[in-house]
Protein backbone atom coordinates (compact mmCIF):
# COMPACT_ATOMS: atom_id res chain seq x y z
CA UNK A 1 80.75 120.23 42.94
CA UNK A 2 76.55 120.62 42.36
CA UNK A 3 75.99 121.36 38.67
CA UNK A 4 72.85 122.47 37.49
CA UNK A 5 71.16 120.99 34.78
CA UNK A 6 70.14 123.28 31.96
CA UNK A 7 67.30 125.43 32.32
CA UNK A 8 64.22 124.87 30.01
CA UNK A 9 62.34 127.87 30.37
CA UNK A 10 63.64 131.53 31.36
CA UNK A 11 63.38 131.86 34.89
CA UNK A 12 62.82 135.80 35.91
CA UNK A 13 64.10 134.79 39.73
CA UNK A 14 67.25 134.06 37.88
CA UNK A 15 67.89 136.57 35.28
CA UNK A 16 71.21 136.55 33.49
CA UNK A 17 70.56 139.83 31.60
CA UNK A 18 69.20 141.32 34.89
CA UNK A 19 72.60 139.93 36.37
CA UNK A 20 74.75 140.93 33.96
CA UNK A 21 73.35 145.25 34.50
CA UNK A 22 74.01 144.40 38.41
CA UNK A 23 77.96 143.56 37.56
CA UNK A 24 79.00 145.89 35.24
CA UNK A 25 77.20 149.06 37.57
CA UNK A 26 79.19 147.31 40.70
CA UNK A 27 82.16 146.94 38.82
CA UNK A 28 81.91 150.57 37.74
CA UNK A 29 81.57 151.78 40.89
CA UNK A 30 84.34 149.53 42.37
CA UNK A 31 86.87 150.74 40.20
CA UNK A 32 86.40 153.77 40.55
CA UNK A 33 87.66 153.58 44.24
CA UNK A 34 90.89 155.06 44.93
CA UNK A 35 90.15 152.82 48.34
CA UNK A 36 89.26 149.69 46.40
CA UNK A 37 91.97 147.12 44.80
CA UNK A 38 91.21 144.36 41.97
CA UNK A 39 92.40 141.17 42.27
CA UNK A 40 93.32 140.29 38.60
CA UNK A 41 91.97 137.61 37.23
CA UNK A 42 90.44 136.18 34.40
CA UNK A 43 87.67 133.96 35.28
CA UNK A 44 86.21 135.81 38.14
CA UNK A 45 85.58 139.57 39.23
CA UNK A 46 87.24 139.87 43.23
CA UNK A 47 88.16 143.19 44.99
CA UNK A 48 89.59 144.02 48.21
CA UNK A 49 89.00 147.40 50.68
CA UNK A 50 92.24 146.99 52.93
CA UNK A 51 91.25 148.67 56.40
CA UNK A 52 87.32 148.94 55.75
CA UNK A 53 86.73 148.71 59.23
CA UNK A 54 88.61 150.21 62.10
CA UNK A 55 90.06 147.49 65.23
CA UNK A 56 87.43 149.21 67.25
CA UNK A 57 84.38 148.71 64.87
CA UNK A 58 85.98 144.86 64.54
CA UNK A 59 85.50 144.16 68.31
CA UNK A 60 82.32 145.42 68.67
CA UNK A 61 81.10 142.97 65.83
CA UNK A 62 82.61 140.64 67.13
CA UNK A 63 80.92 140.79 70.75
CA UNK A 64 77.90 140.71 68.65
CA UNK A 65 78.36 137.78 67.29
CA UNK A 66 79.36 135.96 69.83
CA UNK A 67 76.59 136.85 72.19
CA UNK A 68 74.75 135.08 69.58
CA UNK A 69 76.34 132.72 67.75
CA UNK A 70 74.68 129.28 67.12
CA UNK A 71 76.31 126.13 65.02
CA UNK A 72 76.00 127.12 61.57
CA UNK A 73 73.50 125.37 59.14
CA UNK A 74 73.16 124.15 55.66
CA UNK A 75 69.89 124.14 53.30
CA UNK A 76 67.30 121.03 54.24
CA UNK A 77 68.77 118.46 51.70
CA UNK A 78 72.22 119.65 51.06
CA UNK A 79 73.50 118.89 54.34
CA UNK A 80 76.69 116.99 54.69
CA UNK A 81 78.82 115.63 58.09
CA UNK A 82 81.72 118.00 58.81
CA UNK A 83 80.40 120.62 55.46
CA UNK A 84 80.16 123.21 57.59
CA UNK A 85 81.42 123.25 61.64
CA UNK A 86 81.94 127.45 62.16
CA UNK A 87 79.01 128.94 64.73
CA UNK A 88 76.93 132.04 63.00
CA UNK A 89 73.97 134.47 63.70
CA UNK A 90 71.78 136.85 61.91
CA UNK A 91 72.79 140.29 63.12
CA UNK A 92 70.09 142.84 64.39
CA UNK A 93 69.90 144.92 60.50
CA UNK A 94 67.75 147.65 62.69
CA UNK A 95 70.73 147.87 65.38
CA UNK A 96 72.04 151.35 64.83
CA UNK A 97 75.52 150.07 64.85
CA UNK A 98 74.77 146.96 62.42
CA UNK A 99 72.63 149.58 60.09
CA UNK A 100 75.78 152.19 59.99
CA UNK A 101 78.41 149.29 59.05
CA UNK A 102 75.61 147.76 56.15
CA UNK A 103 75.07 150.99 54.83
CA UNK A 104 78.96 151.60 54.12
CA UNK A 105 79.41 148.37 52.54
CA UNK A 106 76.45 148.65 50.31
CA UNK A 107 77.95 152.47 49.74
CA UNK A 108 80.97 151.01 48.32
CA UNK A 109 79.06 148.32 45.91
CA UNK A 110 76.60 151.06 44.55
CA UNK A 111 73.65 148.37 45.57
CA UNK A 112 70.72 149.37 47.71
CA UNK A 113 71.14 147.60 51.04
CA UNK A 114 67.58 146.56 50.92
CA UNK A 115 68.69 144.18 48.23
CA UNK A 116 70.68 142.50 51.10
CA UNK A 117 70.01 139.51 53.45
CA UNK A 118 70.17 139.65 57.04
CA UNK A 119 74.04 139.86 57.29
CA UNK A 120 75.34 136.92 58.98
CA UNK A 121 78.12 137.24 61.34
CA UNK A 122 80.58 133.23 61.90
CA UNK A 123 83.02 132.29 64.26
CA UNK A 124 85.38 129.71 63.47
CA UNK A 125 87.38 128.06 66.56
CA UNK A 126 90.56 125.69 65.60
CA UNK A 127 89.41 122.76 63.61
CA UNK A 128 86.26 124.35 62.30
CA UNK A 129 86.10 125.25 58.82
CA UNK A 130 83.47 125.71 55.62
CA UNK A 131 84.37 123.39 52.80
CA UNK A 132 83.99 123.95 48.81
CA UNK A 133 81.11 125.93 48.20
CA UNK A 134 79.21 128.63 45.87
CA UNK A 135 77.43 131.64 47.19
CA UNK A 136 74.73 131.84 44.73
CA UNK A 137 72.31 129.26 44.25
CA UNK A 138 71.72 126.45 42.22
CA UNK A 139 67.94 126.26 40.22
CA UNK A 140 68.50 122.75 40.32
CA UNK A 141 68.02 122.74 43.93
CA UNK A 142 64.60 122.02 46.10
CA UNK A 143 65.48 125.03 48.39
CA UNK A 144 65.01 127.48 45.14
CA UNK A 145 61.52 126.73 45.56
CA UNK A 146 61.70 129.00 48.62
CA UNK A 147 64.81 131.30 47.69
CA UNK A 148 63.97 131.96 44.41
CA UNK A 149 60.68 133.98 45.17
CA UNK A 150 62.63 135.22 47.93
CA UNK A 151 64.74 138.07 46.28
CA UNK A 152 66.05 135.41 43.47
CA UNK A 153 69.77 134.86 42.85
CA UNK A 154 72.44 136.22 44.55
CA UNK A 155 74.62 138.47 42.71
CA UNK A 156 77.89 140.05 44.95
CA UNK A 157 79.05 138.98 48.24
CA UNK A 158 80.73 141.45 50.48
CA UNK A 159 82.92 139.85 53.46
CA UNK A 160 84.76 141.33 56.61
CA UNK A 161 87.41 139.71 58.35
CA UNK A 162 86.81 140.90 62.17
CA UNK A 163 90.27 139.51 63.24
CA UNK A 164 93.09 137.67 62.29
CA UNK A 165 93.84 133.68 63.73
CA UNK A 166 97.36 132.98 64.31
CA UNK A 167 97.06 130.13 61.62
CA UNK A 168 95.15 128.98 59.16
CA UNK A 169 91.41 129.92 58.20
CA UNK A 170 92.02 131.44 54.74
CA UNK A 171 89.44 132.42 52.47
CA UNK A 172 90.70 130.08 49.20
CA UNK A 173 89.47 129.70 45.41
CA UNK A 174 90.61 126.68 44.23
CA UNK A 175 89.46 126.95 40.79
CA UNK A 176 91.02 130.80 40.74
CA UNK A 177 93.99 129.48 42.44
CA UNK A 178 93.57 132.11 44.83
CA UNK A 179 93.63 132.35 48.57
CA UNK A 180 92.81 135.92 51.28
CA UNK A 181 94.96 135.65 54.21
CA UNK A 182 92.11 137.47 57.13
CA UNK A 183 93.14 140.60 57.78
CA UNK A 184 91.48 142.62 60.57
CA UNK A 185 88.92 145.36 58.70
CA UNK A 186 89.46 144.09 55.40
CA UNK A 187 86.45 143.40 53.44
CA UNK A 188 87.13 140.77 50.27
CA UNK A 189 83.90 141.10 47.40
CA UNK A 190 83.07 139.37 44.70
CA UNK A 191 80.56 138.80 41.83
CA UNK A 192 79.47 135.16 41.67
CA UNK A 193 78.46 135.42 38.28
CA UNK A 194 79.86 135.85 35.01
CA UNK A 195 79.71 138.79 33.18
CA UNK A 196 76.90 137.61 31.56
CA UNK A 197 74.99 137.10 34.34
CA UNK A 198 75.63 133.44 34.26
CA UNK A 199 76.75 130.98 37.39
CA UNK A 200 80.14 131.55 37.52
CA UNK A 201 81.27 128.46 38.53
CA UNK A 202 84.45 129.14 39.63
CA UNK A 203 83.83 131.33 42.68
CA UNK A 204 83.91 127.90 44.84
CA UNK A 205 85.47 128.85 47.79
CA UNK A 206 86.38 127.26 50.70
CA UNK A 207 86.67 128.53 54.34
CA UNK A 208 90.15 126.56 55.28
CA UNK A 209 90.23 125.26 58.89
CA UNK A 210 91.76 127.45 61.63
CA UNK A 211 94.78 125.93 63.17
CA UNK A 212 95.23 128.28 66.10
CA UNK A 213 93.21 130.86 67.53
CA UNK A 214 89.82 132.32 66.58
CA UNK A 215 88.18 133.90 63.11
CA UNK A 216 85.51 136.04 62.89
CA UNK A 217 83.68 137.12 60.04
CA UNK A 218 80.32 139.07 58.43
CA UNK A 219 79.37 137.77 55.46
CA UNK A 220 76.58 139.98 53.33
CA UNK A 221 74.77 138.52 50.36
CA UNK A 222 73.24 140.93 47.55
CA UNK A 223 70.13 139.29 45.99
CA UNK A 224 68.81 140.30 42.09
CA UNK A 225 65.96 141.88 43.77
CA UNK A 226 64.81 144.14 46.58
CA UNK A 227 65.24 141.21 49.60
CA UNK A 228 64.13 143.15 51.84
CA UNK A 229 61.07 144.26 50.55
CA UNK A 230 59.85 141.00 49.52
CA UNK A 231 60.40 138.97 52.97
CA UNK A 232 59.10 142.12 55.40
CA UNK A 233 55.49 140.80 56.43
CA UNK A 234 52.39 142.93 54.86
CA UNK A 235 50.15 144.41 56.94
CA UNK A 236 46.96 142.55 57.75
């Protein structure tokens, strides 16, 4: 597991305090969500919406991504043999029907979607899988060089499970001692920091292998700043 080393200087890309007023407005807002149910725990902050997404919205995600899909990538110098085997693609955020579902999810957060990345849609097939991994990024890094300019940390991820494989493909916490079972429409969300605005550590996860049928997925990433607004190109 990538530890970072400690910090030197305060670095405003990655800014605990700022962090810290992201989580406790999401969790505010979360729990306050008839629809919404917390998974206890205490080391991390998870939540899941059971039924998010209706079968029908599912498939036509799901066509989307794989008209599309590509095998997935890792950041230039963190790549590893076998890390990551799924297929992904950046979904259209100006396609009506992409811009309806990302305005829902970031509805349910309380976080402006323009604080979001391009939502990335995966496939896994049997055999493919995403090993032990964090969401938010490590300073320590080269590719903060790049990200952290780039909307700086990320704070919440929001996930959908499109469908359900007939075995395997889990969503698991090892740390947590925690696994999600994919359920078709269910989105799974969680803050990958601590509650004071610290890397929490112990959201490695771990996208198990599937071992039968298909799983599809959208993963959305919330950054500490307005993403959007710092990556769309000025004009000349």
């Amino acid at each position: 597991m990538l530890e970072d080393t400690p910090i030197k200087k305060f670095d405003a890309n990655n800014d605990p305090a700022k962090l810290a007023r992201i989580g406790v407005h999401v969790t505010k807002r979360l729990n306050a969500n008839p629809l919404v149910q917390q998974v206890e725990h205490a080391d991390a902050q998870l939540y899941l919406y059971q039924g998010f997404l209706s079968k029908a919205d599912c498939k036509t995600l799901i066509k989307k991504i794989d008209a599309d899909a590509v095998p997935s990538t890792l950041y230039k110098g963190t790549e590893q043999a076998g890390f990551r085997t799924s297929y992904s693609c950046h979904l259209n955020r100006w396609d009506t029907f992409v811009a309806k579902v990302e305005a829902r999810m970031s509805d349910v957060l309380g976080i402006e979607n323009d604080y979001a990345e391009t939502m990335q849609g995966q496939r896994y097939q049997v055999g493919q899988e995403f090993k032990a991994h964090h969401d938010f990024f490590h300073p320590s890094q080269n590719y903060w060089e790049q990200e952290g300019p780039s909307g700086g940390q990320r704070s919440w991820t929001a996930m959908i499970f499109l469908n359900e494989p007939e075995e395997g493909g889990a969503t698991e916490f090892p740390h947590l001692g925690l696994g999600v079972r994919p359920q078709a429409g269910m989105m799974l969300m969680w803050n990958n920091m601590n509650l004071d605005g610290t890397l929490n550590y112990k959201t490695l996860h771990t996208g198990t292998p599937v071992a039968k049928g298909v799983k599809h997925v959208i993963t959305k990433w919330y950054r500490q700043n307005n993403w959007l607004e710092i990556n769309t190109p000025k004009d000349s």
